[in-house]
Protein backbone atom coordinates (compact mmCIF):
# COMPACT_ATOMS: atom_id res chain seq x y z
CA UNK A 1 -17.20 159.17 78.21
CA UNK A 2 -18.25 155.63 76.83
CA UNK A 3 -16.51 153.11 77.47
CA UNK A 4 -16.17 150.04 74.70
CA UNK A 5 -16.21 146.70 74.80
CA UNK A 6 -12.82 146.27 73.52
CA UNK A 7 -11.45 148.79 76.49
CA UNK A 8 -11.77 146.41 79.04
CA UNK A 9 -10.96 143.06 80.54
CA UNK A 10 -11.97 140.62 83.01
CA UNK A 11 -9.55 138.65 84.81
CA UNK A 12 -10.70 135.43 86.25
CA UNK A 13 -8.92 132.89 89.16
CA UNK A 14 -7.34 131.14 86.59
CA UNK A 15 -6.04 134.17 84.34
CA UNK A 16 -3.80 134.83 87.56
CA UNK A 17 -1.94 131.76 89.01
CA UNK A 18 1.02 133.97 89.97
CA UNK A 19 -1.24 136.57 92.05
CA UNK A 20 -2.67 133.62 93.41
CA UNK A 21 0.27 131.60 94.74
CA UNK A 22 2.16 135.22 96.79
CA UNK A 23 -1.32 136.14 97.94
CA UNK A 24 -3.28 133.17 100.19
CA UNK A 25 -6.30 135.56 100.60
CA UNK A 26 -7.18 136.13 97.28
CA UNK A 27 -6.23 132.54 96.53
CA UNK A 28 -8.68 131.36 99.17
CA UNK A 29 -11.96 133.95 98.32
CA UNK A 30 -11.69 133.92 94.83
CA UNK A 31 -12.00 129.77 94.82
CA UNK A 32 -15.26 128.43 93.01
CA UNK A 33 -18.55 127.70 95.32
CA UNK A 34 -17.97 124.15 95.27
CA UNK A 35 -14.56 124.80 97.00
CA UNK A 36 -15.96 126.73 99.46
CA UNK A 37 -16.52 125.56 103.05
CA UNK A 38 -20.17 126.06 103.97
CA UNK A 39 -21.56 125.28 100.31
CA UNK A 40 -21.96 121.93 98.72
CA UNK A 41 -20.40 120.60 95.78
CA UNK A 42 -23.15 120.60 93.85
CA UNK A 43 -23.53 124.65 94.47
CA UNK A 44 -22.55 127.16 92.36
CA UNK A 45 -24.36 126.32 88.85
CA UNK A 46 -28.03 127.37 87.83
CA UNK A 47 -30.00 127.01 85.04
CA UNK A 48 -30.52 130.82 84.55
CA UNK A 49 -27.10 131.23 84.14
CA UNK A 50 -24.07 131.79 86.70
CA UNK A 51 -24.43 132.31 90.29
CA UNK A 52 -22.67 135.88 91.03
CA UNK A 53 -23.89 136.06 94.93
CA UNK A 54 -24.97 133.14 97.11
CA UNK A 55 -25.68 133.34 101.14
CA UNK A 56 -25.71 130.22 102.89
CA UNK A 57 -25.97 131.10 107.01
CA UNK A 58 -23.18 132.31 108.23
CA UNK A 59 -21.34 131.81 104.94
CA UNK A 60 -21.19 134.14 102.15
CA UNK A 61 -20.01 133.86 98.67
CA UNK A 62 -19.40 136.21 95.77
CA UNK A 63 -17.79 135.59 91.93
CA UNK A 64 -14.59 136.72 91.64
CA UNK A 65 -13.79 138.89 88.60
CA UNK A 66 -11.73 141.74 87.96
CA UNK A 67 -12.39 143.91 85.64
CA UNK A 68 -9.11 146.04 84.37
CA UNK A 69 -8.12 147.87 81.16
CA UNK A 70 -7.70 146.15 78.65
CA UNK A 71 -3.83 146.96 77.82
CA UNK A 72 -3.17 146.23 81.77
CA UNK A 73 -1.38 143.35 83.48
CA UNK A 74 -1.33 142.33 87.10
CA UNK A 75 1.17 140.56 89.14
CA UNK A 76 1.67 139.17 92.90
CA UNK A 77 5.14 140.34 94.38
CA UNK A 78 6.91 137.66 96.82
CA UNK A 79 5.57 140.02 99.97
CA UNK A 80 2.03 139.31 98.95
CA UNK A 81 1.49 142.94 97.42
CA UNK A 82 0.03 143.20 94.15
CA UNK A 83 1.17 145.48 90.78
CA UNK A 84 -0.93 146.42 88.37
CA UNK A 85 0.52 148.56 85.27
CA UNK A 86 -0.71 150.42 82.73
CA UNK A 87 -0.03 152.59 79.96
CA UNK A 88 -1.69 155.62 82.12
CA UNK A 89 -0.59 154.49 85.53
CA UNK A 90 1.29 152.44 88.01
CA UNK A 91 -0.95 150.63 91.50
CA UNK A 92 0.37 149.08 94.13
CA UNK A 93 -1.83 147.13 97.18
CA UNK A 94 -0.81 145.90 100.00
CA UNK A 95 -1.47 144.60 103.40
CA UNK A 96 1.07 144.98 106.76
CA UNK A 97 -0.10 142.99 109.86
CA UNK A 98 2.24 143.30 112.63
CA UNK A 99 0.36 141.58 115.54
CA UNK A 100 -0.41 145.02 117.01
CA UNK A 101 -4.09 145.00 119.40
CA UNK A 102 -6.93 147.48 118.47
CA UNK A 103 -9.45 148.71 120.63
CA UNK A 104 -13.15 148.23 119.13
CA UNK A 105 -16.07 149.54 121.67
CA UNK A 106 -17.53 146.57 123.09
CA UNK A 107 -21.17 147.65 122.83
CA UNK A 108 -20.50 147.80 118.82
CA UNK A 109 -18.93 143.87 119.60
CA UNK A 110 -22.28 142.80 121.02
CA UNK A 111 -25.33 144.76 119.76
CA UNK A 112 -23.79 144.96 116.23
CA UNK A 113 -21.71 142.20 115.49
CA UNK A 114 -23.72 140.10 118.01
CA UNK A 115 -20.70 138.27 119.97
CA UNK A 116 -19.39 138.90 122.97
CA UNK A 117 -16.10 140.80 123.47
CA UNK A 118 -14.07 138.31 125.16
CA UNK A 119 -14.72 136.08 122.89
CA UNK A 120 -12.67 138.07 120.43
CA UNK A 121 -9.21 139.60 119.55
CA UNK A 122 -8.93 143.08 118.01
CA UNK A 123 -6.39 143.38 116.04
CA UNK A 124 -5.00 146.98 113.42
CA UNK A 125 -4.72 145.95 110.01
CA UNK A 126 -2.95 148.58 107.71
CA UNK A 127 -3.78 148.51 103.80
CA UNK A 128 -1.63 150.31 101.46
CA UNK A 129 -2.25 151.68 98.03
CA UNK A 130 0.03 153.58 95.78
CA UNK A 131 -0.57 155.27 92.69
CA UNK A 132 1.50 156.32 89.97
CA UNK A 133 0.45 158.92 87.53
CA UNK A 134 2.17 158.54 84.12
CA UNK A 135 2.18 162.03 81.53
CA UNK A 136 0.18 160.12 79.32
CA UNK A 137 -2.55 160.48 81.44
CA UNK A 138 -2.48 163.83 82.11
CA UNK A 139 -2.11 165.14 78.21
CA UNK A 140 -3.90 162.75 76.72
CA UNK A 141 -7.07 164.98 76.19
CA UNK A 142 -10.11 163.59 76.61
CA UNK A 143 -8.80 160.15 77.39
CA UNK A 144 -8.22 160.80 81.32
CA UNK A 145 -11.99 160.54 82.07
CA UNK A 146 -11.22 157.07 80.86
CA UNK A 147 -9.14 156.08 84.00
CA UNK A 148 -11.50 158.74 86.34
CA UNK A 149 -12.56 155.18 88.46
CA UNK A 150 -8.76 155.13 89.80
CA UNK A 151 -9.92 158.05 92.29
CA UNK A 152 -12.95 156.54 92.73
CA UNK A 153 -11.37 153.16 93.78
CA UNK A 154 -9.11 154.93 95.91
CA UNK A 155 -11.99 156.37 97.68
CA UNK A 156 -14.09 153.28 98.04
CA UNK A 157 -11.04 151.41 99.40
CA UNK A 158 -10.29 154.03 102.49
CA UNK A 159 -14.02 153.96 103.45
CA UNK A 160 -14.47 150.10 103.71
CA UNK A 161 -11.04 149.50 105.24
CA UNK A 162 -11.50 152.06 107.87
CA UNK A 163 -12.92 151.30 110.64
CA UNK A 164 -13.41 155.09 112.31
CA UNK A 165 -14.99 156.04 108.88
CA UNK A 166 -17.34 152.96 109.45
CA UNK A 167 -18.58 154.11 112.90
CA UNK A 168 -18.56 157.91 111.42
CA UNK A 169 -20.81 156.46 108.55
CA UNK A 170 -23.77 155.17 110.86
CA UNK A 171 -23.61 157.36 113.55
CA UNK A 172 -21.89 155.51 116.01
CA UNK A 173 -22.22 158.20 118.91
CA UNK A 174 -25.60 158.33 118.86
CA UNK A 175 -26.20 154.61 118.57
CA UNK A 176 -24.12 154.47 121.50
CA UNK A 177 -26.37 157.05 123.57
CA UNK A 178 -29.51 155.55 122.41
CA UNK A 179 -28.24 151.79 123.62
CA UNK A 180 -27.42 153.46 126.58
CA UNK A 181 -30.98 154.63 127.19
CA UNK A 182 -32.24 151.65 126.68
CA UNK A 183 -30.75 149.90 129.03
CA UNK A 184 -31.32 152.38 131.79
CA UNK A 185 -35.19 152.43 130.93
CA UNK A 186 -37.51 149.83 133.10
CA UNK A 187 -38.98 147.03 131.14
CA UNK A 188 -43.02 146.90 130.95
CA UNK A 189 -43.53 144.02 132.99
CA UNK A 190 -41.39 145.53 136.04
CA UNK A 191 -43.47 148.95 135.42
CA UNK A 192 -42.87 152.38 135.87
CA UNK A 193 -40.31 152.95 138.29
CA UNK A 194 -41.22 154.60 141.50
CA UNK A 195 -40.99 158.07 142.83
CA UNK A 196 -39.17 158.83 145.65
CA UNK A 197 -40.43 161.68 147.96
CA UNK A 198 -37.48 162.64 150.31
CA UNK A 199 -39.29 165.23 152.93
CA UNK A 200 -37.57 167.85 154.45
CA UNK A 201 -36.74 167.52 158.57
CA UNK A 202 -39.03 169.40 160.79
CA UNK A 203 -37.79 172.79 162.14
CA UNK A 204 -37.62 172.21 165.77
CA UNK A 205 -40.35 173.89 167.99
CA UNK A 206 -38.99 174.72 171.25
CA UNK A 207 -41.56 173.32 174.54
CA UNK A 208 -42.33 176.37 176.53
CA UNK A 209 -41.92 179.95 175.01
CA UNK A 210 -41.15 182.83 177.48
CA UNK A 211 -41.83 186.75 176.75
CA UNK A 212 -40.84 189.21 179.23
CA UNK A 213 -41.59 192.57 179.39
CA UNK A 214 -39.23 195.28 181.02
CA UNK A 215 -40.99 198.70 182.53
């Protein structure tokens, strides 16, 4: 189903100032390039248009826009969840942090994130989202396939927030094994390692051997 122009909406920083003052996240990384700490003040315009992605080091930036229906509103609640609602639908999203220690395999700390894991504190972060079905949606006809990306968004969201998904994703396991090889295998300047012959003890051969023979 095509979707029109008309159908949709983008919501920039400043189309939200209400989301933005009950949510400090989203009030901190959807802030302009020029506000953002690794990037000069100067960055963020180009004369082939606007700058959507930018890397600089360690620091990464990307526009903030979100794109919504156009007969939709969004709102931040005082618990730093956000509401959107809809003619079709009802979402809620939130985020519960409670102080409570994860456990994150510390080969993944060092050979994938490239720190070491005392130098960092694990911590379980729970995100919630709700969704509300009105009967609009469902006997509106063809319309539903309109509002199809709600499932899809729902989907995306579990798989980048969770972090056993993640590891399930690139084959953590086996990355695992095959660090663990590694490690174990010699180097080529220390060369292949050598055999060890372990030999059996001697049977024991008595001095003098007597045979008697009885008539």
């Amino acid at each position: 189903m095509s979707v029109r122009a008309g159908d949709l909406r983008g919501y920039q920083r400043n189309d939200i100032p209400d989301v933005l003052l009950s949510n400090r996240f989203l009030e901190l990384f959807s802030r302009d390039m020029s506000d953002r700490d690794g990037f000069r003040p100067s960055d963020g315009t180009s004369d082939r248009g606007e700058v959507v992605v930018a890397f600089n080091g360690d620091h990464y930036f990307h526009r903030f826009e979100l794109t919504l229906p156009a007969d939709s509103s969004i709102k931040g609640n005082p618990d730093g969840s956000l509401a959107i609602s809809g003619p079709a639908f009802d979402m809620g999203m939130s985020v519960r942090f409670e102080g409570m220690a994860e456990s994150i395999p510390a080969e993944y700390m060092t050979e994938y994130v490239n720190v070491y894991p005392t130098l960092v504190r694990e911590y379980e972060v729970e995100l919630g989202l709700t969704v509300s079905v009105r009967r609009s949606l469902i006997f509106g006809g063809r319309r539903w396939r309109y509002h199809l990306w709600i499932d899809s968004f729902a989907h995306e969201m579990s798989k980048s927030f969770d972090f056993k998904s993640h590891l399930a994703d690139m084959n953590w396991p086996m990355v695992s094994a095959m660090l663990h090889c590694m490690r174990q295998r010699p180097s080529q300047d220390e060369g292949p390692a050598e055999a060890i012959t372990v030999a059996a003890p001697p049977t024991p051969v008595p001095d003098r051997a007597e045979v008697r023979s009885e008539e």
